[in-house]
C-alpha atoms as a PDB file:
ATOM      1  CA  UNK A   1     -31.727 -11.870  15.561  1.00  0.00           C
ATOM      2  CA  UNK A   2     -31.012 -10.068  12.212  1.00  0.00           C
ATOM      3  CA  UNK A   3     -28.711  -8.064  10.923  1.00  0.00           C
ATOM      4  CA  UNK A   4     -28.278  -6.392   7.547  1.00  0.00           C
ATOM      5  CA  UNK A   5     -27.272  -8.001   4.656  1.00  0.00           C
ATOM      6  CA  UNK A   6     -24.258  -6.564   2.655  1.00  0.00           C
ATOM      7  CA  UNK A   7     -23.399  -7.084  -0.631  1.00  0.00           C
ATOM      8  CA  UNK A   8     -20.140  -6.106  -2.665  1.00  0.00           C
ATOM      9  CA  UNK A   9     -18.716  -7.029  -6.609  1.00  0.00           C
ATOM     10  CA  UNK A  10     -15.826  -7.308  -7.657  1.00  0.00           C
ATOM     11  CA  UNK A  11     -15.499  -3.878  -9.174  1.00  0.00           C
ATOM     12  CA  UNK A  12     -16.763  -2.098  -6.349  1.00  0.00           C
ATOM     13  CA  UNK A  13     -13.815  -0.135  -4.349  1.00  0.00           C
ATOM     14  CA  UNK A  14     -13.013  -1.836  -0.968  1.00  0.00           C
ATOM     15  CA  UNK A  15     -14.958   0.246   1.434  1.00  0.00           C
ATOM     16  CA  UNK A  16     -17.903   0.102  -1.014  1.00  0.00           C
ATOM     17  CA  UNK A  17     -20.806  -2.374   0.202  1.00  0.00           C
ATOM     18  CA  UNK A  18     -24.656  -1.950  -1.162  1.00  0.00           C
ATOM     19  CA  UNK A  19     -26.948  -2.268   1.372  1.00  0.00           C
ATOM     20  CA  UNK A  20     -29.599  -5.011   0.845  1.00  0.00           C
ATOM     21  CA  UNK A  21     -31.511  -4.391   4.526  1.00  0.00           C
ATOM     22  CA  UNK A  22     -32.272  -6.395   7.475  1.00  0.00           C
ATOM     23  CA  UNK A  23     -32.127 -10.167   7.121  1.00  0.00           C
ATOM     24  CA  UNK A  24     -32.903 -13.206   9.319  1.00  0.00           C
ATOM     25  CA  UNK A  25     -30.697 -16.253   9.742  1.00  0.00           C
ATOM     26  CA  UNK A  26     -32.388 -18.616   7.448  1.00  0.00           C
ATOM     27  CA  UNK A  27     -32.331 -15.405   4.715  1.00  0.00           C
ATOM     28  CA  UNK A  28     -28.924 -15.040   5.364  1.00  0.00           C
ATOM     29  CA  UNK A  29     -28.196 -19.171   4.547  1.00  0.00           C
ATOM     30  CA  UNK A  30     -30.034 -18.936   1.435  1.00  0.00           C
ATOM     31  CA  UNK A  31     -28.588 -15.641   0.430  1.00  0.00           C
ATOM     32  CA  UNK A  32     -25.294 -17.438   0.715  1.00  0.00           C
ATOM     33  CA  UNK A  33     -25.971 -20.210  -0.720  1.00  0.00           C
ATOM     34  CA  UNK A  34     -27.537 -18.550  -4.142  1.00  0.00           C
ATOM     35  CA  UNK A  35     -25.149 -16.066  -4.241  1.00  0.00           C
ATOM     36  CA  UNK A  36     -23.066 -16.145  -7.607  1.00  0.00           C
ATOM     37  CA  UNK A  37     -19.274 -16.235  -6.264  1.00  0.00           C
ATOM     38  CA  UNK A  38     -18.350 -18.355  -9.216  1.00  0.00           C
ATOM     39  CA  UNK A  39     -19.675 -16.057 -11.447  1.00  0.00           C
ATOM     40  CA  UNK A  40     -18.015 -13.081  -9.811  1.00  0.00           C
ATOM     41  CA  UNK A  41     -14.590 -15.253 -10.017  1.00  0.00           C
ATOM     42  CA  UNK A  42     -14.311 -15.770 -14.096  1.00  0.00           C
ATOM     43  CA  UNK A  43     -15.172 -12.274 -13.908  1.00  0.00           C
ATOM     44  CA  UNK A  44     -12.644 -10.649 -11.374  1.00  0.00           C
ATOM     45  CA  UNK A  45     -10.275 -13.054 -13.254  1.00  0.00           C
ATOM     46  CA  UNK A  46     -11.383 -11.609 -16.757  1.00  0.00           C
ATOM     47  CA  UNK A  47     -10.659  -7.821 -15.490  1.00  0.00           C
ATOM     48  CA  UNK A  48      -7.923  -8.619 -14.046  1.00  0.00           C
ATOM     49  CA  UNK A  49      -7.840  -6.143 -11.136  1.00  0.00           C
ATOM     50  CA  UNK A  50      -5.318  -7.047  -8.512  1.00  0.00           C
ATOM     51  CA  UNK A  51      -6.645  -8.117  -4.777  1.00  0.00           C
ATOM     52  CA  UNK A  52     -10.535  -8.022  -5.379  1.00  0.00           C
ATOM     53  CA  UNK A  53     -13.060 -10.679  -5.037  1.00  0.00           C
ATOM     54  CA  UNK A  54     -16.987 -10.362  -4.728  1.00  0.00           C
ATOM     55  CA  UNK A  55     -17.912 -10.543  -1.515  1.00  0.00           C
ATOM     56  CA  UNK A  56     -21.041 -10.866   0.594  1.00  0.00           C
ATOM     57  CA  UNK A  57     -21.139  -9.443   4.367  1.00  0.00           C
ATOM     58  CA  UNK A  58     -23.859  -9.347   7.852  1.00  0.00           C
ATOM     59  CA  UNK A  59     -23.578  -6.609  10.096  1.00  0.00           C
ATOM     60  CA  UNK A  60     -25.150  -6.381  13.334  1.00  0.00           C
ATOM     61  CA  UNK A  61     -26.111  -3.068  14.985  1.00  0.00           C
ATOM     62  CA  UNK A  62     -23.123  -3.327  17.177  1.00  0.00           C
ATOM     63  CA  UNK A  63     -20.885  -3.227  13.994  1.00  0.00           C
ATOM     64  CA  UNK A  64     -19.894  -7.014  13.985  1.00  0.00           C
ATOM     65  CA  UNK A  65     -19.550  -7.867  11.084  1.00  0.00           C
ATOM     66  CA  UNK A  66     -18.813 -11.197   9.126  1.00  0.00           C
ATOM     67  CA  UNK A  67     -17.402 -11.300   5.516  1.00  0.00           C
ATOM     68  CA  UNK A  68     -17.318 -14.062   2.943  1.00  0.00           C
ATOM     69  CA  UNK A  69     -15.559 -14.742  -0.423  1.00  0.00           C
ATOM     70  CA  UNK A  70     -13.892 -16.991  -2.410  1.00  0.00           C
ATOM     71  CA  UNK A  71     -10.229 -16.637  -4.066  1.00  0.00           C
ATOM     72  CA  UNK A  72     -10.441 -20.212  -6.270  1.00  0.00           C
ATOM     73  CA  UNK A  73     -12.738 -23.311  -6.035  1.00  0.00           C
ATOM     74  CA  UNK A  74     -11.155 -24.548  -2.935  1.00  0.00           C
ATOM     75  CA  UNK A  75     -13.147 -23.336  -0.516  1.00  0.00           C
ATOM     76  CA  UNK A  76     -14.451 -20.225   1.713  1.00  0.00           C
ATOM     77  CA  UNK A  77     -12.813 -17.435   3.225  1.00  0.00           C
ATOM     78  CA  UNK A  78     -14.502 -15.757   6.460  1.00  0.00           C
ATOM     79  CA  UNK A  79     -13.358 -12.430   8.041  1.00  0.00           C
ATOM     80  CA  UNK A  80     -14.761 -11.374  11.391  1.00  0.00           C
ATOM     81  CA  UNK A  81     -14.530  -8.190  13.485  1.00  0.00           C
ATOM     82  CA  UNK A  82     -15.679  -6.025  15.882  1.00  0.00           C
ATOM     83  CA  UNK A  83     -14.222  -2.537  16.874  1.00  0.00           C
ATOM     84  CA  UNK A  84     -11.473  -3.506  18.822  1.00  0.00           C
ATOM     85  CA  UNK A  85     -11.112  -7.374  17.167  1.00  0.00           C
ATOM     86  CA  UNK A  86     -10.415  -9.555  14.022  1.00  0.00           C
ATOM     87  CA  UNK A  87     -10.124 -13.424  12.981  1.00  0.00           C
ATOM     88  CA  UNK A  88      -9.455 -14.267   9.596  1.00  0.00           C
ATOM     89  CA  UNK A  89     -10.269 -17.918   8.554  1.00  0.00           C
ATOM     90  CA  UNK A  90     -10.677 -20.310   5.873  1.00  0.00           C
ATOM     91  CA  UNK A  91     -12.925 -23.289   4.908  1.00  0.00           C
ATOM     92  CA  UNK A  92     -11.781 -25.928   2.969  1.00  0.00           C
ATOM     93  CA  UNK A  93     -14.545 -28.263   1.274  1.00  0.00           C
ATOM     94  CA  UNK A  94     -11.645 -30.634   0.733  1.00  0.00           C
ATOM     95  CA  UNK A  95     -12.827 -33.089   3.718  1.00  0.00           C
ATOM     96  CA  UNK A  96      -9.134 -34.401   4.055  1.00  0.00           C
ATOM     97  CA  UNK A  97      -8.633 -30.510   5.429  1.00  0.00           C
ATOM     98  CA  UNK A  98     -11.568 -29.886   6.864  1.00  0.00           C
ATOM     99  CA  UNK A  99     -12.263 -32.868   9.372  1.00  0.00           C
ATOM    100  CA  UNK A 100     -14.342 -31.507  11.542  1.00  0.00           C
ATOM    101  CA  UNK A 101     -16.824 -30.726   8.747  1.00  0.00           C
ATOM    102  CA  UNK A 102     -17.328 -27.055   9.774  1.00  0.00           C
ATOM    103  CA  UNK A 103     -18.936 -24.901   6.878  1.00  0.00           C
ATOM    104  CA  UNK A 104     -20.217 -21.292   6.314  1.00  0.00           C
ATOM    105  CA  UNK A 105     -23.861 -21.649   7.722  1.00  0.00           C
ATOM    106  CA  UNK A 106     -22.387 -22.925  11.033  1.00  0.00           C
ATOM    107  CA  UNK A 107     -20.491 -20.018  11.278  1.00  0.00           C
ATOM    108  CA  UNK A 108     -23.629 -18.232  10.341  1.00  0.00           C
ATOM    109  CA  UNK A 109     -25.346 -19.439  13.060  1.00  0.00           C
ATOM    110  CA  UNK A 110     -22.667 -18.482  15.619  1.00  0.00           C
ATOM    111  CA  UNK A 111     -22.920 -14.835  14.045  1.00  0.00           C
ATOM    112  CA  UNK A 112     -26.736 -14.852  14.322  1.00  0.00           C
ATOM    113  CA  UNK A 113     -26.778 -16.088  17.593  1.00  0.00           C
ATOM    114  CA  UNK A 114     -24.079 -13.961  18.688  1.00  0.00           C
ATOM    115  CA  UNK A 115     -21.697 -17.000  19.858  1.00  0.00           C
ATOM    116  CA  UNK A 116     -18.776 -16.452  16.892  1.00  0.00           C
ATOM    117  CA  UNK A 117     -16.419 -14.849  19.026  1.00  0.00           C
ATOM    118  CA  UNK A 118     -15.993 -18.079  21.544  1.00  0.00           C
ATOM    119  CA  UNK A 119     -15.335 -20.139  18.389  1.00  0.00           C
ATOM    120  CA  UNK A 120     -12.354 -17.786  17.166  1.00  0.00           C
ATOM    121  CA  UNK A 121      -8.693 -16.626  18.086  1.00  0.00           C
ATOM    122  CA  UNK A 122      -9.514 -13.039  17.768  1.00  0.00           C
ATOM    123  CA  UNK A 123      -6.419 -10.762  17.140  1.00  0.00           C
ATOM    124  CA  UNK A 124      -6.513  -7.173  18.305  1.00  0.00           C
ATOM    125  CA  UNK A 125      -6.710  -4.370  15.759  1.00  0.00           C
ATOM    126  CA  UNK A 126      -3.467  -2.433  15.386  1.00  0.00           C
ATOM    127  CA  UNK A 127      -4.166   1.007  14.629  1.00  0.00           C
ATOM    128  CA  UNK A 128      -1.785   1.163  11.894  1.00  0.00           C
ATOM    129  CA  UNK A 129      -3.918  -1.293  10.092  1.00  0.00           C
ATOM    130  CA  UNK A 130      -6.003   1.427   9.440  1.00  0.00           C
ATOM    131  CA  UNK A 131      -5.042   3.799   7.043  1.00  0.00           C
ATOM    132  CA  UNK A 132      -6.553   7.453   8.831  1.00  0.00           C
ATOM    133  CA  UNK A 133      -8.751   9.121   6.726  1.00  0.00           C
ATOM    134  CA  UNK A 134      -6.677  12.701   5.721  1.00  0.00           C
ATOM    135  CA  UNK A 135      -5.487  15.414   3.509  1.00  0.00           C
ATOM    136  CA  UNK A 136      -1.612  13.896   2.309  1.00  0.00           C
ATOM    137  CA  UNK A 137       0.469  15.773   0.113  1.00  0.00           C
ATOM    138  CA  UNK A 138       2.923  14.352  -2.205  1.00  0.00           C
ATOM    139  CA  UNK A 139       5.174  16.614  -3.844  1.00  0.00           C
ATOM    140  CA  UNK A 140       8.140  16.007  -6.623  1.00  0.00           C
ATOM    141  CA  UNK A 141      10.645  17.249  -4.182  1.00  0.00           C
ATOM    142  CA  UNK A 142      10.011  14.813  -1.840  1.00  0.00           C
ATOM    143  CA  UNK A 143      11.427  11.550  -3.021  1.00  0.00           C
ATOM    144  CA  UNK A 144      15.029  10.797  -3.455  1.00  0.00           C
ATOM    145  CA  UNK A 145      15.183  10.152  -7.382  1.00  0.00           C
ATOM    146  CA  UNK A 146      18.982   9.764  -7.492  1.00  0.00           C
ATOM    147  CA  UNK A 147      19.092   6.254  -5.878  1.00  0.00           C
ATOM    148  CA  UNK A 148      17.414   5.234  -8.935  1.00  0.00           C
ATOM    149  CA  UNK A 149      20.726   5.653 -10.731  1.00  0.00           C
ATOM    150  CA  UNK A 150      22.559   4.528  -8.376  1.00  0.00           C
ATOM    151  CA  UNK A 151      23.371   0.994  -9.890  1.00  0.00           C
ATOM    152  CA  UNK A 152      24.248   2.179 -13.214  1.00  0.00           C
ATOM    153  CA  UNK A 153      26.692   4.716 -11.666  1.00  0.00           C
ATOM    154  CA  UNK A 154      29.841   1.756 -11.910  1.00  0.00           C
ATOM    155  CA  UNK A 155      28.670   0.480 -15.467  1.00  0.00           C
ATOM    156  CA  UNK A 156      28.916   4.335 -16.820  1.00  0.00           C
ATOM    157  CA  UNK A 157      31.822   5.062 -15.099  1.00  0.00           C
ATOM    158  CA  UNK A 158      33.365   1.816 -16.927  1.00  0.00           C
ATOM    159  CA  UNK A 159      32.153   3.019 -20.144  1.00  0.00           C
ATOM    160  CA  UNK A 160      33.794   6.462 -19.465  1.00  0.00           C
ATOM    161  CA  UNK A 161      36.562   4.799 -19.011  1.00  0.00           C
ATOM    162  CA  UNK A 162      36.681   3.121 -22.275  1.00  0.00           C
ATOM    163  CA  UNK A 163      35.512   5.896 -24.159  1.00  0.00           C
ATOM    164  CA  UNK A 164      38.462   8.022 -22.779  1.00  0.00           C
ATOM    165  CA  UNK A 165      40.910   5.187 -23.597  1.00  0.00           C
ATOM    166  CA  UNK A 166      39.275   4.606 -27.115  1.00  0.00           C
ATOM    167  CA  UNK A 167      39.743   8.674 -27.785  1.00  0.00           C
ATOM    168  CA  UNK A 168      43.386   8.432 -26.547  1.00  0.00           C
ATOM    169  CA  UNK A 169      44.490   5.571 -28.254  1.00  0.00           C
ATOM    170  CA  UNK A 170      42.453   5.758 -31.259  1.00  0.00           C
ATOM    171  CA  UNK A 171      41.681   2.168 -31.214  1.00  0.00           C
ATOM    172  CA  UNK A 172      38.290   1.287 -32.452  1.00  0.00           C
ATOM    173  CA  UNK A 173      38.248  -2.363 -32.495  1.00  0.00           C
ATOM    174  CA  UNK A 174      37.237  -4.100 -29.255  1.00  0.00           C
ATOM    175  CA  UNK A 175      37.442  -0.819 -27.497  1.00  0.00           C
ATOM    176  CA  UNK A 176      34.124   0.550 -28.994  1.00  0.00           C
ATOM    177  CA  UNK A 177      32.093  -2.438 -28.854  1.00  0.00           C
ATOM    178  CA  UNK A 178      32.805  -2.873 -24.760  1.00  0.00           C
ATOM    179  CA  UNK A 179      31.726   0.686 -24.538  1.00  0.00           C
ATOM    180  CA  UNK A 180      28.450  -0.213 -26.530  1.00  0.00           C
ATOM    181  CA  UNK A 181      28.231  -2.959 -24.555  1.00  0.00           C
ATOM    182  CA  UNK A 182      28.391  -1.151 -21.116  1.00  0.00           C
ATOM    183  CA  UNK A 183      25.891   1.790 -21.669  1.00  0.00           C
ATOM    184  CA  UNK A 184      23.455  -0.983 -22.301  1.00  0.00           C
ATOM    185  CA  UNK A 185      23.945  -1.359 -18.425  1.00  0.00           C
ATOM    186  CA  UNK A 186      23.237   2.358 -17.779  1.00  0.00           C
ATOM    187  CA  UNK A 187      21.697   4.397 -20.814  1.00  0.00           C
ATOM    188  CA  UNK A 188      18.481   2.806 -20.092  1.00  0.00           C
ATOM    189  CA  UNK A 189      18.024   4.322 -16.838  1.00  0.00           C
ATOM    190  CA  UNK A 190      19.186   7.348 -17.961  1.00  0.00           C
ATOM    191  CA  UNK A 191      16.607   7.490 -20.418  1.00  0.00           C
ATOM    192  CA  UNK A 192      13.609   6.619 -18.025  1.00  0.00           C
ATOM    193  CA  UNK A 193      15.195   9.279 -15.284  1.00  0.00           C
ATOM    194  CA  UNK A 194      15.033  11.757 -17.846  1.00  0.00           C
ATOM    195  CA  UNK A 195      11.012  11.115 -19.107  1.00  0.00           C
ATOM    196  CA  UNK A 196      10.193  10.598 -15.457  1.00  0.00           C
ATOM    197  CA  UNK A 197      11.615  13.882 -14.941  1.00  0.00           C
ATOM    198  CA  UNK A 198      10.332  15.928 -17.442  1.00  0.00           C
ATOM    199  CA  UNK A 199       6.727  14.463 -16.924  1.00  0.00           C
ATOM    200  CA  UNK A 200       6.277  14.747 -13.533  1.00  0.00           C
ATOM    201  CA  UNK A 201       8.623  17.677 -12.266  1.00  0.00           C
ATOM    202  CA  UNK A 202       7.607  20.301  -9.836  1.00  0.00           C
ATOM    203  CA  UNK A 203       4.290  18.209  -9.684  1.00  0.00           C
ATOM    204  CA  UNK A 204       2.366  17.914  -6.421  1.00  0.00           C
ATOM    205  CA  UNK A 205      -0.277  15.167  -5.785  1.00  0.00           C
ATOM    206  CA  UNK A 206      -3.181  16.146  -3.239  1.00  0.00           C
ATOM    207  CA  UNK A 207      -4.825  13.164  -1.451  1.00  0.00           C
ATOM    208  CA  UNK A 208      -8.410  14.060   0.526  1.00  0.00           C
ATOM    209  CA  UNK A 209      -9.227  10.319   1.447  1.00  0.00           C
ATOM    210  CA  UNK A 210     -12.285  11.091   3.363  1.00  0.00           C
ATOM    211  CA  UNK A 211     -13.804  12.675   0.661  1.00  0.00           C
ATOM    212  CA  UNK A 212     -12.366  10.042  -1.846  1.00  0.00           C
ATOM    213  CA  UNK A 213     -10.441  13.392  -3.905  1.00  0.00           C
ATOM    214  CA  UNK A 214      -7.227  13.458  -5.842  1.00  0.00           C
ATOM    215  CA  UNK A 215      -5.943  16.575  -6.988  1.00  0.00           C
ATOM    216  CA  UNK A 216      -2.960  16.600  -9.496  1.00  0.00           C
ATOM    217  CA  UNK A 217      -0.879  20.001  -9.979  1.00  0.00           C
ATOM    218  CA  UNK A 218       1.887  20.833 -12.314  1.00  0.00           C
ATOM    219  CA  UNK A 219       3.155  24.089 -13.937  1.00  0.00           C
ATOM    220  CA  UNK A 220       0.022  26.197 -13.260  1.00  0.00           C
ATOM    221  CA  UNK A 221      -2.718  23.604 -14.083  1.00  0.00           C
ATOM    222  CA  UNK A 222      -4.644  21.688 -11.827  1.00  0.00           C
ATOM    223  CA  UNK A 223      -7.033  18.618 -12.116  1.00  0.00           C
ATOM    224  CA  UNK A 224      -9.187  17.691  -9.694  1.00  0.00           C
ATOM    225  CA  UNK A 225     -11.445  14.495  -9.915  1.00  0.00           C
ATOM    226  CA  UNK A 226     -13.275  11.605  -7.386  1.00  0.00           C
ATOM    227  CA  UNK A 227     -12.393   8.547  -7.384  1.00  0.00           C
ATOM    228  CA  UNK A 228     -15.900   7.693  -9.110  1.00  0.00           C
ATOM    229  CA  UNK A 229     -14.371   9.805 -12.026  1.00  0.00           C
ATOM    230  CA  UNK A 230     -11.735   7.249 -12.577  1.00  0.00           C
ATOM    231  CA  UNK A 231     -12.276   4.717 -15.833  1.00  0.00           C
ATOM    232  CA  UNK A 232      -8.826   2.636 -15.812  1.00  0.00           C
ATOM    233  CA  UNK A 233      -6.329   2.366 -13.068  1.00  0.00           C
ATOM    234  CA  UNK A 234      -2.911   0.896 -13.713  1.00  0.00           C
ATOM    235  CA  UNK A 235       0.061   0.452 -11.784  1.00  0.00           C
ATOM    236  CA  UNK A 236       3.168   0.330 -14.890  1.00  0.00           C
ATOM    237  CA  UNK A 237       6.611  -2.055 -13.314  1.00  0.00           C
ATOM    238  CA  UNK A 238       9.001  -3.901 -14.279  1.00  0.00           C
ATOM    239  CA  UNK A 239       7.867  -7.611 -13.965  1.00  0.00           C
ATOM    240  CA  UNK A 240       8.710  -8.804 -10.497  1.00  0.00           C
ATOM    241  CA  UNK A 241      11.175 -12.005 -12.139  1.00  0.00           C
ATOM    242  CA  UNK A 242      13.387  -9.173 -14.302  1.00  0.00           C
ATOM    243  CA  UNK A 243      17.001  -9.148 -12.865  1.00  0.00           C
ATOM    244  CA  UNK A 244      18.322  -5.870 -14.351  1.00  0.00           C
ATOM    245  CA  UNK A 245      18.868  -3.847 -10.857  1.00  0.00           C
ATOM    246  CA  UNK A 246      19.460  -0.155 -12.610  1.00  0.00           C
ATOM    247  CA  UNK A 247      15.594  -0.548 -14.342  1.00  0.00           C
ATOM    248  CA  UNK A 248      13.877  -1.755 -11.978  1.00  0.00           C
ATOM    249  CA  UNK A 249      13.204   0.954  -9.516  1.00  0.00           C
ATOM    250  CA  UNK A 250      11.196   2.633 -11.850  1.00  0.00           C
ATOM    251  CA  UNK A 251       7.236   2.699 -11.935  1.00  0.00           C
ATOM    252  CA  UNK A 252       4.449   4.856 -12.375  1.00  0.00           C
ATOM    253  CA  UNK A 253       0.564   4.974 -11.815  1.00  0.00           C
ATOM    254  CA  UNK A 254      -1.850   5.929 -14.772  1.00  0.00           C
ATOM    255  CA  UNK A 255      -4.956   7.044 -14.475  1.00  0.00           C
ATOM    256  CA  UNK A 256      -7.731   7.252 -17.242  1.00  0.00           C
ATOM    257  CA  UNK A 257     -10.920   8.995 -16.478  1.00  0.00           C
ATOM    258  CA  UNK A 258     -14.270   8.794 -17.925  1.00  0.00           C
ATOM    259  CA  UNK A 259     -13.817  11.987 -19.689  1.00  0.00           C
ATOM    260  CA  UNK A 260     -10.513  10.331 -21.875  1.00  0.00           C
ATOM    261  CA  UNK A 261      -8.222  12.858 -19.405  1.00  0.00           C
ATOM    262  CA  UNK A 262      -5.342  11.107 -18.372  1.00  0.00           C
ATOM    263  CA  UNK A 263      -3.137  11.691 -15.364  1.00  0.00           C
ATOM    264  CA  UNK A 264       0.398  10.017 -14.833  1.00  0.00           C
ATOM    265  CA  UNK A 265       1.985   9.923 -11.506  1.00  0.00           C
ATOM    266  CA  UNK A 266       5.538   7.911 -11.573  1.00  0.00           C
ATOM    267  CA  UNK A 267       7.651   7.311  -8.209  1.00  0.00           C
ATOM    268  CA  UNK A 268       9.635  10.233  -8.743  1.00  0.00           C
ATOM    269  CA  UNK A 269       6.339  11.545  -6.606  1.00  0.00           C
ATOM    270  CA  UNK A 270       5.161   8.761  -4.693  1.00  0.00           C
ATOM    271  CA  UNK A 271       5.333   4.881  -5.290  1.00  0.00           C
ATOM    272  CA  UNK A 272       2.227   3.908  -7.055  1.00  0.00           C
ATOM    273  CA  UNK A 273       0.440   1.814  -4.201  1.00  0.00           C
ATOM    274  CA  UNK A 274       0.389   4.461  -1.737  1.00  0.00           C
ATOM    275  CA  UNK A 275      -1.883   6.470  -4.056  1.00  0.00           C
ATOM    276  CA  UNK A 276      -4.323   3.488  -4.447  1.00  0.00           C
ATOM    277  CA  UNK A 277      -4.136   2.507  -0.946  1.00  0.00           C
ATOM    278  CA  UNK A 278      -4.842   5.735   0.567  1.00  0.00           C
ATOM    279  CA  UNK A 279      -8.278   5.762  -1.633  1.00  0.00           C
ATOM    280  CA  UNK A 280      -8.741   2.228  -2.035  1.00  0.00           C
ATOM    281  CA  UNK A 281      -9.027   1.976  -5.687  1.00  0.00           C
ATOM    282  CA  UNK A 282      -9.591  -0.878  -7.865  1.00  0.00           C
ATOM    283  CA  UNK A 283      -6.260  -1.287 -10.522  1.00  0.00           C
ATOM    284  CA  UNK A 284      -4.313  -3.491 -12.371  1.00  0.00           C
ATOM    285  CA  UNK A 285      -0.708  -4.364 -12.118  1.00  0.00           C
ATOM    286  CA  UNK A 286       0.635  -4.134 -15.473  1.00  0.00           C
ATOM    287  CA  UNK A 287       3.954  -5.697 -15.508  1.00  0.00           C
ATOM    288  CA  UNK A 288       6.126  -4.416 -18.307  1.00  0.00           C
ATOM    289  CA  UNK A 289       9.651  -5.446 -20.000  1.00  0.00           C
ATOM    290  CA  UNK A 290      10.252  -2.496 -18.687  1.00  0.00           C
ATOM    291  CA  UNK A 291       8.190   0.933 -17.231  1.00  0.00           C
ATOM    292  CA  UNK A 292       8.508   2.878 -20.171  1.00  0.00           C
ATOM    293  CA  UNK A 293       6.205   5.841 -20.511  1.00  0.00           C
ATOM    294  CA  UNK A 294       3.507   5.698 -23.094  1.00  0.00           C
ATOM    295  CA  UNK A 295       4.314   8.576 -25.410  1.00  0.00           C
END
């Protein structure tokens, strides 16, 4: 039997696979095994883009279809599935793990053969596992900003406090400093509310993810770009070990295109994933002291 031969780097989006043709099983083995995945691993660890890996793929005309990829230098990761049907699975070349000695071009051979599906504990597919492809608006009136103040609400009420008491009493001493000390816990959010606000307001995001299209819209002016347009993708947080609860709500998305135009789209919109998961982009996660915006 054969079945065509797909191929997919590391910077290719998701749903992006080059077709290489019909291939027979012993094609398929030595595809496999001359195919660079250690290559394609210093470099998807070089570019650093979040959740991507080279990966090669057969397809029958049926639409089975069996992916495999490496993540590190342990071993092989195989994804199978037909139209109704998954099974995810990996294999170890560590023989302590793997006693039964199973490896890639057995599983090959059950694909080729058509036989894979006795050897695995397929799992249906959800729908909602699928992301539908639609038109999805996201608009700045849509999110609840506010509850991104809401834990430095108590620390500037405290430092009202003291600032009222230090006006009264005309006591500068200690007074002041705790007040210094206290909008440290709460002018920081202010300040990002107030650039998040003013950069993205009355903005409205346009997703067409069956035509791959995003279209950006604020005060009048409109862009309107593929994802094929897009140079840099990054996703701007606060790095996931911070512990300071009134910053860390904050995040934004920016986007560089080829033509040096730059598009910013912070939460105050839409959180930043559910733009690149709704057109399965390639981006980096670049995790910040804090998501300031770049000026």
């Amino acid at each position: 039997m054969k079945n065509r031969y797909l191929t997919q780097r590391f910077d290719s989006f998701i749903d992006e696979y080059k077709d290489n043709g019909f291939v027979s099983l012993e094609k398929a083995i030595d595809f496999f095994k001359t195919y660079p995945f250690n290559e394609e691993l210093k470099e998807v660890k070089k570019n650093e883009i979040e959740n991507r890996f080279s990966k090669i793929a057969f397809q029958s005309e049926n639409n089975q279809k069996l992916s495999i990829w490496i993540e590190n230098n342990e071993g092989y990761f195989l994804y199978y599935e037909n139209e109704k049907e998954f099974a995810q699975f990996f294999i170890s070349r560590n023989f302590n793990e793997n006693v039964e000695g199973l490896d890639v071009e057995y599983f090959l051979n059950l694909f080729f053969t058509n036989n894979v599906e006795e050897k695995l504990n397929l799992k249906k597919i959800k729908p909602n596992l699928k992301v539908k492809k639609q038109l999805i608006n996201f608009s700045f009136e849509d999110t609840k900003k506010l509850n991104t103040l809401y834990s430095s609400i108590p620390w500037f009420i405290g430092s009202l406090i003291f600032l009222i008491y230090d006006y009264y009493k005309s006591k500068f001493g200690m007074v002041i400093y705790v007040h210094i000390m206290l909008s440290l816990f709460w002018l920081p959010s202010l300040l990002l509310y107030l650039s998040y606000w003013r950069i993205n307001k009355n903005a409205i995001v346009k997703i067409d993810s069956f035509e791959n299209i995003i279209s950006y819209q604020k005060d009048g002016k409109r862009i309107i770009f593929n994802r094929n347009e897009i140079d840099k993708c990054i996703i701007n947080e606060e790095e996931s070990t911070s512990n300071r609860s009134n910053t860390k709500k904050f995040s934004y998305l920016h986007i560089t295109l080829f033509n040096k135009e730059e598009i910013i789209i912070t939460n105050f919109i839409t959180e930043p994933h559910n733009i690149v998961n709704l057109l399965k982009l390639n981006y980096k996660v670049n995790d910040r002291y804090m998501a300031i915006l770049p000026f």
